[in-house]
Protein backbone atom coordinates (compact mmCIF):
# COMPACT_ATOMS: atom_id res chain seq x y z
CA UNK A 1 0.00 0.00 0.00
CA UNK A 2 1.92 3.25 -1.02
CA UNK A 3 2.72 6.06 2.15
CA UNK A 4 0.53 8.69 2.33
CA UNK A 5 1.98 12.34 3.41
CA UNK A 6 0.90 13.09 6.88
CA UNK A 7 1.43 16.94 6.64
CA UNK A 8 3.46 19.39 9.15
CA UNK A 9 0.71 20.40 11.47
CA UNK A 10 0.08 17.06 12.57
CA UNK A 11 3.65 15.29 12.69
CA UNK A 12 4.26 18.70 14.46
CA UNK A 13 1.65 17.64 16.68
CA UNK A 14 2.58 13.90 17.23
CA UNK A 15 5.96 14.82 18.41
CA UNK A 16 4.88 17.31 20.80
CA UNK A 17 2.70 14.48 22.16
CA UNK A 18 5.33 11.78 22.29
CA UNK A 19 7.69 14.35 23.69
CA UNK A 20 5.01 15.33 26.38
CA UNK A 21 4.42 11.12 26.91
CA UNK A 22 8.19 9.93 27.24
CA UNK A 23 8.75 13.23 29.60
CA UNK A 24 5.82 11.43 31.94
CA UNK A 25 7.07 7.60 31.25
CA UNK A 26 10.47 8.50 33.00
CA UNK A 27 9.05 10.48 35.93
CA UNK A 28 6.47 7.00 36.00
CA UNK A 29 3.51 9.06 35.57
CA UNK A 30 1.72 6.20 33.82
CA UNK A 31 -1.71 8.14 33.39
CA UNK A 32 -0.34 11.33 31.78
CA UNK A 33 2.18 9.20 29.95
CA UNK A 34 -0.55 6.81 28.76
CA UNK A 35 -3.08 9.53 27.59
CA UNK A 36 -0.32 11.48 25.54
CA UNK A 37 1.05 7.92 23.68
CA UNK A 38 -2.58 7.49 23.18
CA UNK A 39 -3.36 10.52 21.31
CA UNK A 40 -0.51 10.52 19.42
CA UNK A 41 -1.16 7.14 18.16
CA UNK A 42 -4.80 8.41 17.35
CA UNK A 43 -3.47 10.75 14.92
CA UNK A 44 -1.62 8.31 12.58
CA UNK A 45 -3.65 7.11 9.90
CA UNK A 46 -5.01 3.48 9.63
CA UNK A 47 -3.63 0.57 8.26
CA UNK A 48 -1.04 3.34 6.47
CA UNK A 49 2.79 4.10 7.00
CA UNK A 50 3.23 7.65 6.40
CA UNK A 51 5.90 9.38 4.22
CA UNK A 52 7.43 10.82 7.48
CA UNK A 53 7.66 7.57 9.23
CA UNK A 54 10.11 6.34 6.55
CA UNK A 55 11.85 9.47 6.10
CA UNK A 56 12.30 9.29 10.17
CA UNK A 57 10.39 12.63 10.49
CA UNK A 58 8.28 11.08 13.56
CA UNK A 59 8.56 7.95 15.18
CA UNK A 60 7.64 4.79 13.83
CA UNK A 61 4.18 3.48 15.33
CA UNK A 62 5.51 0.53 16.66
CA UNK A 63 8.28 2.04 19.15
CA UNK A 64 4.75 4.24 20.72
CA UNK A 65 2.32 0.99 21.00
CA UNK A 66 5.12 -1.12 22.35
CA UNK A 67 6.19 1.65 25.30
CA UNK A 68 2.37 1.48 25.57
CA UNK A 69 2.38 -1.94 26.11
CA UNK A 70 4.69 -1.83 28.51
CA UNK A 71 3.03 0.76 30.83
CA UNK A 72 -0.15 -1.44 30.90
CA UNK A 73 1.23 -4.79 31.89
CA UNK A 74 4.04 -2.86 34.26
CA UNK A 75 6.92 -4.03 31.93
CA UNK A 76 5.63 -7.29 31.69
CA UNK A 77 4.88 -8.16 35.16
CA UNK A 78 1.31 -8.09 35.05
CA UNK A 79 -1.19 -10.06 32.58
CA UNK A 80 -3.30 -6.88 30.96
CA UNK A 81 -5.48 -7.03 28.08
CA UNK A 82 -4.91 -3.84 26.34
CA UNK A 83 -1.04 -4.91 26.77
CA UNK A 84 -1.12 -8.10 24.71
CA UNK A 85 -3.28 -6.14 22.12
CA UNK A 86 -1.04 -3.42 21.77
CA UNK A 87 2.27 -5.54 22.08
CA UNK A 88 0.47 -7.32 18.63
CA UNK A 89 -0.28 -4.81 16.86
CA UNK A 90 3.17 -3.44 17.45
CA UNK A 91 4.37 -6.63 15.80
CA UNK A 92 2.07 -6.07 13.17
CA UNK A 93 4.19 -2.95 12.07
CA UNK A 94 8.02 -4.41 12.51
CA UNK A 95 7.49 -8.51 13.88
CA UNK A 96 11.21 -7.69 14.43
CA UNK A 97 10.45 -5.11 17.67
CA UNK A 98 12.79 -6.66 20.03
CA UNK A 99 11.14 -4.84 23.30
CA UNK A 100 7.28 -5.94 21.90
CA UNK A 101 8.80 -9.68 21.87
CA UNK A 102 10.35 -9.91 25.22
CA UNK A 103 7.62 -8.20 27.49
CA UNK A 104 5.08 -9.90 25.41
CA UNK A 105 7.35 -13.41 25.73
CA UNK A 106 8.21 -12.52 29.70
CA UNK A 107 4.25 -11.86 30.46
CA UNK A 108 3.60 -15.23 28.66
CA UNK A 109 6.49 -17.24 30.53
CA UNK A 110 5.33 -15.69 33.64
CA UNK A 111 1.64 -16.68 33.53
CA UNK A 112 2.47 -20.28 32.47
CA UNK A 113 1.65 -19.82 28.40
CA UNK A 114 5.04 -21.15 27.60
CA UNK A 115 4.34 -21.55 23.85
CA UNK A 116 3.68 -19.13 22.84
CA UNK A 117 6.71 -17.20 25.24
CA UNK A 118 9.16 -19.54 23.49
CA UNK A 119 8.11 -17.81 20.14
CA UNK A 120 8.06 -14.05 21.46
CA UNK A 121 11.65 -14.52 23.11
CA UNK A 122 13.33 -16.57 20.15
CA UNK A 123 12.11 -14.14 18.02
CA UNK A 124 14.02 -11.26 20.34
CA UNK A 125 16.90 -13.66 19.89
CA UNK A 126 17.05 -13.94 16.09
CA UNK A 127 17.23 -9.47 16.48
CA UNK A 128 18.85 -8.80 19.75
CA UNK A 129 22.81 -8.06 20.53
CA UNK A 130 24.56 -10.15 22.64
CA UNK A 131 25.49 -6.85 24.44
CA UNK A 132 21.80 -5.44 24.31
CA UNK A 133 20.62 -5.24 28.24
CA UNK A 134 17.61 -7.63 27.95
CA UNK A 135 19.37 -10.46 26.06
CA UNK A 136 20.87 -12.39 29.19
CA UNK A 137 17.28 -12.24 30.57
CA UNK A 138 15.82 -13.48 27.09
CA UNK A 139 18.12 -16.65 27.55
CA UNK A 140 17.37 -17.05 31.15
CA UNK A 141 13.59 -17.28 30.76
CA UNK A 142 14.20 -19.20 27.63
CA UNK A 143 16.72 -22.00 29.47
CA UNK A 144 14.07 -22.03 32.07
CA UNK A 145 10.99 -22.81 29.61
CA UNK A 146 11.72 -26.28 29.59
CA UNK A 147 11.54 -27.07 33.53
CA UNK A 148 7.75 -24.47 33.18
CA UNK A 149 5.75 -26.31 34.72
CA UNK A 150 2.55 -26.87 32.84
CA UNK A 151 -1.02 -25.73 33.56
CA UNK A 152 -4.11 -26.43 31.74
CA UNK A 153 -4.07 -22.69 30.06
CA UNK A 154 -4.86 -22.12 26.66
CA UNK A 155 -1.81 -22.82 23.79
CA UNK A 156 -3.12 -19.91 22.07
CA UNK A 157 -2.83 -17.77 24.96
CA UNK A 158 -2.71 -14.19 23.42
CA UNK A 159 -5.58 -13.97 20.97
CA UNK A 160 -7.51 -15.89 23.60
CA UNK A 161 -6.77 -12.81 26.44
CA UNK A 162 -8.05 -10.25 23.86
CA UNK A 163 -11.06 -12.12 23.01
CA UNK A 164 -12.01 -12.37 26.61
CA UNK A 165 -11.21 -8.65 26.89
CA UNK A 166 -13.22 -7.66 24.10
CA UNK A 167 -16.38 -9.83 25.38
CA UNK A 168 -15.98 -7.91 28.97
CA UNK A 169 -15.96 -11.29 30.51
CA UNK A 170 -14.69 -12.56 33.74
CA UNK A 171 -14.58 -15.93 33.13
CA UNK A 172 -12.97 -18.16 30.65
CA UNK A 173 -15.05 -19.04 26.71
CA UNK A 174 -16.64 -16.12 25.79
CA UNK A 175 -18.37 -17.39 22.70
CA UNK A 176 -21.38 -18.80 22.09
CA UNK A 177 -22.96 -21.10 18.81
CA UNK A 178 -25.03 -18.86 16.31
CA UNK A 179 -26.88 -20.09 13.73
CA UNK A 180 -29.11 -19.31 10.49
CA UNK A 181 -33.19 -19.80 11.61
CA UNK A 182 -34.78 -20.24 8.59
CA UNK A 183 -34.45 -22.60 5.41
CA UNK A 184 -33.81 -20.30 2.70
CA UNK A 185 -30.50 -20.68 1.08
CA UNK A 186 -27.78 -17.79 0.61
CA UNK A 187 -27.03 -18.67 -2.52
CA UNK A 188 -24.07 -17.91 -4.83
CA UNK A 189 -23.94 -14.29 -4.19
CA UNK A 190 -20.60 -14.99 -1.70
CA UNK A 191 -21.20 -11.38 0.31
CA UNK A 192 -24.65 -11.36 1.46
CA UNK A 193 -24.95 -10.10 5.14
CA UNK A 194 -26.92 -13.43 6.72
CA UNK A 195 -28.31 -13.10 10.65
CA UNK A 196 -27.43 -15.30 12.98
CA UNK A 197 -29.22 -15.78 16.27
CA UNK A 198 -28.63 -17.75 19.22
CA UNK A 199 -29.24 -21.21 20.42
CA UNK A 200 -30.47 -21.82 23.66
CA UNK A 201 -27.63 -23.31 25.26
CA UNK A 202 -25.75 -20.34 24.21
CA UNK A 203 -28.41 -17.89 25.69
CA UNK A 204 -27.87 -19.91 28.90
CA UNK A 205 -24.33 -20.36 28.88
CA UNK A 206 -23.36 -16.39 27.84
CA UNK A 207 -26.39 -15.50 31.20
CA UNK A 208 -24.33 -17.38 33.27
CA UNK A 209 -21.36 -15.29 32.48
CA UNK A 210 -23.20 -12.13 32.43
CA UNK A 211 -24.72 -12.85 35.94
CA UNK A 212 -21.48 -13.12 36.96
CA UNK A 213 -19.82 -10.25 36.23
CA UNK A 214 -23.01 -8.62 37.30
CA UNK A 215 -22.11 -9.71 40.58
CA UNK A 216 -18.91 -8.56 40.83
CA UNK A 217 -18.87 -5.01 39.73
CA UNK A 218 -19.53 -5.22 35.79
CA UNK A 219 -23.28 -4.85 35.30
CA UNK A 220 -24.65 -6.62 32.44
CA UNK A 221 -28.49 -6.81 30.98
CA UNK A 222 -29.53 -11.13 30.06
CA UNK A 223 -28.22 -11.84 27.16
CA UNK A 224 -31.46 -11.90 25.47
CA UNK A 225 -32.27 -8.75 26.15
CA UNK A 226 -29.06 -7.51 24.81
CA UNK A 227 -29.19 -9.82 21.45
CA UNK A 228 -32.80 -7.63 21.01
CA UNK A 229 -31.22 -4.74 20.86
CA UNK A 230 -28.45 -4.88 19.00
CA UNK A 231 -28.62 -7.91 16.89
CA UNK A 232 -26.68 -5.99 13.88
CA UNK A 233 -23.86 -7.27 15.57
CA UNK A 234 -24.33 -10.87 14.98
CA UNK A 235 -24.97 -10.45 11.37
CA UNK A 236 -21.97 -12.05 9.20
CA UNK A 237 -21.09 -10.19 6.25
CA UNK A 238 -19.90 -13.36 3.99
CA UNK A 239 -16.24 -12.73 2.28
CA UNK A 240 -16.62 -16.13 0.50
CA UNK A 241 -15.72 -14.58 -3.33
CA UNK A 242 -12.41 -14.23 -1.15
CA UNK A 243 -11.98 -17.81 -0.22
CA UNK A 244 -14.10 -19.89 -2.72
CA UNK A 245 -14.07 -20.09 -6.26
CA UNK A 246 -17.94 -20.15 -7.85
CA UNK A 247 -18.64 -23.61 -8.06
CA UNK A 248 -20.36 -23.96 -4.94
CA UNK A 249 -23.88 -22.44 -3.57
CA UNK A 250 -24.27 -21.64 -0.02
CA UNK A 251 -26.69 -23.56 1.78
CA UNK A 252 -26.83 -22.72 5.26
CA UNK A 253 -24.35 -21.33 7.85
CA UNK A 254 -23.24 -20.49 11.31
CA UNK A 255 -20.68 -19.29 13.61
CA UNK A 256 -19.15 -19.63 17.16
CA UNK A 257 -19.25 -15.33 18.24
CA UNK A 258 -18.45 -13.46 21.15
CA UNK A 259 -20.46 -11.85 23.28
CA UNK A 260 -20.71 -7.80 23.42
CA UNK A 261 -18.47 -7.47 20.88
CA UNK A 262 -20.28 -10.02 18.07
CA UNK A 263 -18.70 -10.17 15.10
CA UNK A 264 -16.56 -6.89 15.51
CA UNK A 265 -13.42 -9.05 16.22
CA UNK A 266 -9.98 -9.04 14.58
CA UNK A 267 -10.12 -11.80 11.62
CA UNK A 268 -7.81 -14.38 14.29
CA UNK A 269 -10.81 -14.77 16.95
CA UNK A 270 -13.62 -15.34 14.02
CA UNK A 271 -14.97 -18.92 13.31
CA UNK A 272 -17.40 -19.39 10.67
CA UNK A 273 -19.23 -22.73 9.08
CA UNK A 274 -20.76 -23.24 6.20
CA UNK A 275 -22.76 -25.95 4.33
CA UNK A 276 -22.42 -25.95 0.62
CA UNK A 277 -23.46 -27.68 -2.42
CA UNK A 278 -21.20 -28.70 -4.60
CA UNK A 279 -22.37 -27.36 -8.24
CA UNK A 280 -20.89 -30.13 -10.06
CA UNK A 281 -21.49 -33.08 -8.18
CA UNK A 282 -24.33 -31.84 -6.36
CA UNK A 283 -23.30 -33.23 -3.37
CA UNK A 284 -22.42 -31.69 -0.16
CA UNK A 285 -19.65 -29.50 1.08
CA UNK A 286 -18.44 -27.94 4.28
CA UNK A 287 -16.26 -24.71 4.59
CA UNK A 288 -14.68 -23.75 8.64
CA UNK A 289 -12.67 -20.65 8.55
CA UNK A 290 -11.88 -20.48 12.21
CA UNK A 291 -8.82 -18.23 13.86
CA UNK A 292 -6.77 -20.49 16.17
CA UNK A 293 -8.08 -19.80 19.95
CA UNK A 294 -11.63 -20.06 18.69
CA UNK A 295 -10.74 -23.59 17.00
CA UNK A 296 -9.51 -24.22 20.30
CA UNK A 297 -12.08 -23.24 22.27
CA UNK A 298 -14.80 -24.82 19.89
CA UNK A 299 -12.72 -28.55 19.96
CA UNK A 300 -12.77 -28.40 23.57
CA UNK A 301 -16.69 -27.95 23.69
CA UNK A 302 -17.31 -30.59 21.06
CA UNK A 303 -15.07 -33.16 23.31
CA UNK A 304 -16.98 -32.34 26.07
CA UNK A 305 -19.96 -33.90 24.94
CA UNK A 306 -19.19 -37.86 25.60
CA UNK A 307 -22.14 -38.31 22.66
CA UNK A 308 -19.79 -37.33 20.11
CA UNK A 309 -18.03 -39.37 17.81
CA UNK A 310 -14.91 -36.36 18.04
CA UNK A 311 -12.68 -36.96 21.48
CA UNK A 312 -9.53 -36.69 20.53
CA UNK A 313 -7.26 -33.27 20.60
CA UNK A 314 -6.58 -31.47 17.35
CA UNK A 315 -3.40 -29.71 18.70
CA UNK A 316 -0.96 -32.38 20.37
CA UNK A 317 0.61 -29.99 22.76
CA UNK A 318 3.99 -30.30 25.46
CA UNK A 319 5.57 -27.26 25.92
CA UNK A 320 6.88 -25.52 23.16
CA UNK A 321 6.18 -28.66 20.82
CA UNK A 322 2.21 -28.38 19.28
CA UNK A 323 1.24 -29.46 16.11
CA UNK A 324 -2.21 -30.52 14.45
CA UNK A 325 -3.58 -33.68 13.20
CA UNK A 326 -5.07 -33.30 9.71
CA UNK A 327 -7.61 -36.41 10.82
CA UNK A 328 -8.71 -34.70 13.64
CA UNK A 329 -9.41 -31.51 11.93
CA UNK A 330 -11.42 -33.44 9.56
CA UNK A 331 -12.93 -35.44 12.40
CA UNK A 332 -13.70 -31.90 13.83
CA UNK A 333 -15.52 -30.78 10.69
CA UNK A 334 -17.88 -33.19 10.90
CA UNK A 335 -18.75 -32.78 14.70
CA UNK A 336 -19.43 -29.51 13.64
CA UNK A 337 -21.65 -30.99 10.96
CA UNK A 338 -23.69 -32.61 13.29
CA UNK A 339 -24.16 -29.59 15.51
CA UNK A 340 -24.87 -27.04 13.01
CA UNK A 341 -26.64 -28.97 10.63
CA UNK A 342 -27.48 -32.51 12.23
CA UNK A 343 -26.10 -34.00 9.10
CA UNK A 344 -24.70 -37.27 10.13
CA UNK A 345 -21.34 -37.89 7.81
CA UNK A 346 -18.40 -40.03 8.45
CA UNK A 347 -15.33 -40.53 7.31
CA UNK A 348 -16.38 -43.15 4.46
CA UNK A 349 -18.32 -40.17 2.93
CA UNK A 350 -15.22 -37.65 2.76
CA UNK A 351 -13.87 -38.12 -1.36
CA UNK A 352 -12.08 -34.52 -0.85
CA UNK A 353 -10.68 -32.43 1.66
CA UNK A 354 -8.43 -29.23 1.51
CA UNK A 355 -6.93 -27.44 4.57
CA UNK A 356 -4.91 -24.05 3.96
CA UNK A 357 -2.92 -21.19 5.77
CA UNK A 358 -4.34 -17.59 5.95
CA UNK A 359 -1.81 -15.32 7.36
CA UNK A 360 -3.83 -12.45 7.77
CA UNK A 361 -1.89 -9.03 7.31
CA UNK A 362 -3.78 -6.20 9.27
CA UNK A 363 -1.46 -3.26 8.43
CA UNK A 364 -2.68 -3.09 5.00
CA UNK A 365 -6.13 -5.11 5.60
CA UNK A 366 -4.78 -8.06 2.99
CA UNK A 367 -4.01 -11.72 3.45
CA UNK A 368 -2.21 -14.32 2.02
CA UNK A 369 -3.99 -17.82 1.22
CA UNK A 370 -1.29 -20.55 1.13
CA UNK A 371 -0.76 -24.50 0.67
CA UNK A 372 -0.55 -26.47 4.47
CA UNK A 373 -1.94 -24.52 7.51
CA UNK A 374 1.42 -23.29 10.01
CA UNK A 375 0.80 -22.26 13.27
CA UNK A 376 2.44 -18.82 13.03
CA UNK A 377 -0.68 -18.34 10.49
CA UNK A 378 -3.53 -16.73 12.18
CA UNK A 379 -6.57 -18.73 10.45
CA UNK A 380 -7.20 -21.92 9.00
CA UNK A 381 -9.24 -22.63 6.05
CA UNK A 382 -10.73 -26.41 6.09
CA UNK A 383 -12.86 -27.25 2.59
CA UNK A 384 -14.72 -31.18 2.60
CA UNK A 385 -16.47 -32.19 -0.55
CA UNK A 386 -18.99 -35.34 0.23
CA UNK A 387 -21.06 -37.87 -1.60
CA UNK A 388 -23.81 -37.37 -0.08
CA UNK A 389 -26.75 -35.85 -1.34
């Protein structure tokens, strides 16, 4: 995306901001120091680098969202929301930002997500100086990883923080099963905005949360009352044109969403399903494009229930070491199947499936579709063609 000129007035303006910020970061006024970082950061343009960014005019964004990051979680020390949101999308702009990696990989370590901490400090390893003043510390927490002891915490612990964040919840899964209610097919126009409503052991589930946090401090209407009211937010605009080619014809569709926010989330925490047809065969298809933590999330719900045929783990996990089972994700697909749809397929009646990589590339709002899904990526794409009818 080309650089767009930002203008004197307001790169005037930004550095009297960051100027006014870093003055209150070293006296540790974090309040003043926050709300001048803030503002300056408000004043760059979206998903743009500007002409004086490159030309070194003002500060890259990165260097301001990391120092924000920083004041948030206290340097790393304490597990904040807005911090691991702001340490990513500092990583968005230079994945290289040594400081974004080590507090992000040091507030990972420290609350026992030691995956994805062994990925944030390597990374400051393949960048940092052996005479930089945080590299003996990056090797320290990185020689400890291995004797971490583990907990039963999510692998993909940072996109699963900012979902809860973004839901306002207290307690852990967020998300609840959404669904089309009514028979009428999309069709093959890919983009159609399609409604999704609850099912009613997501209306219970997402009460129990909200009575909760309505009991401690963070007061919250039933969910129902709240779906009435603004169910715009649950309504899935369909990218499909993006993903599919036209030889298929939506049939029906649904989606695992978080609460308060709905489908206002970054691409990584979105997980959609759909039934197709196949226009050739005429047989049935399924398409899942899910972001990791909701994946993870979802599998752990379908295992729960000791009716389904789906019990064993997508992601093999120890330590540092995950990795994903293509049968399970297929076994997965057809859970969902069964859930969604109450289709009842099996293995015998796979003939075709397809899983992909989408690396999704904020800072310019683009993505890149690729052959075998890595878990650096931050969706997965799953395509089944059936033979059944």
């Amino acid at each position: 995306m080309e650089a767009i000129k930002l203008g004197q007035s307001k790169s005037q303006q930004i550095a009297q901001l960051i100027n006014f910020g870093n003055k209150n970061y070293d006296k540790e006024d974090k309040k003043k120091a926050i709300e001048a970082l803030s503002a300056a950061i408000a004043i760059y343009p979206l998903n743009n680098r500007t002409i004086e960014e490159i030309n070194g005019d003002i500060p890259d964004r990165n260097i301001i969202l990391t120092k924000l990051g920083m004041l948030f979680t206290k340097y790393g020390n304490q597990l904040d929301p807005i911090g691991v949101h702001l340490f990513k999308q500092s990583l968005i702009y230079d994945k290289n930002d040594i400081e974004a990696n080590y507090y992000l990989g040091k507030l990972l370590f420290n609350n026992g997500n030691v995956y994805e901490a062994n990925l944030y400090l390597n990374n400051v390893l393949d960048s940092i100086d052996k005479n930089d003043k945080l590299y003996e510390s990056t090797k320290k927490f990185l020689d400890n990883i291995n004797n971490q002891k583990e907990q039963d915490l999510p692998i993909f612990a940072t996109d699963f923080v900012i979902g809860q964040a973004l839901s306002h919840t207290m307690l852990n899964s967020p998300i609840g099963t959404f669904k089309k209610m009514n028979s009428k097919r999309v069709g093959n126009d890919y983009n159609n905005s399609v409604q999704l409503f609850p099912t009613e052991t997501t209306k219970q589930s997402l009460n129990k949360i909200r009575d909760f946090n309505s009991n401690h401090g963070f007061k919250q209407d039933s969910f129902e009352e709240f779906f009435s009211n603004h169910s715009q937010l649950f309504e899935v605009k369909n990218n499909l044109s993006l993903f599919l080619d036209d030889g298929y014809t939506i049939i029906d569709q649904g989606a695992e969403i978080y609460d308060v926010c709905g489908v206002n989330v970054p691409p990584e925490l979105t997980f959609n399903f759909y039934k197709l047809i196949n226009n050739e065969t005429n047989n049935i298809s399924y398409l899942l494009l899910s972001g990791k933590s909701p994946l993870e999330i979802k599998d752990a719900k379908v295992k729960a229930d000791e009716n389904n045929h789906h019990q064993r783990e997508i992601f093999d996990s120890y330590k540092t070491n995950v990795s994903y089972s293509d049968n399970e994700m297929r076994s997965f697909v057809l859970a969902l199947a069964k859930e969604y749809f109450e289709d009842d397929i099996n293995e015998n009646n796979i003939i075709n499936s397809h899983i992909w990589g989408i690396k999704d590339i904020n800072f310019d709002q683009t993505f890149d579709k690729h052959e075998d899904f890595d878990l650096a990526d931050s969706r997965v794409e799953i395509l089944i063609d059936t033979n059944k009818e």
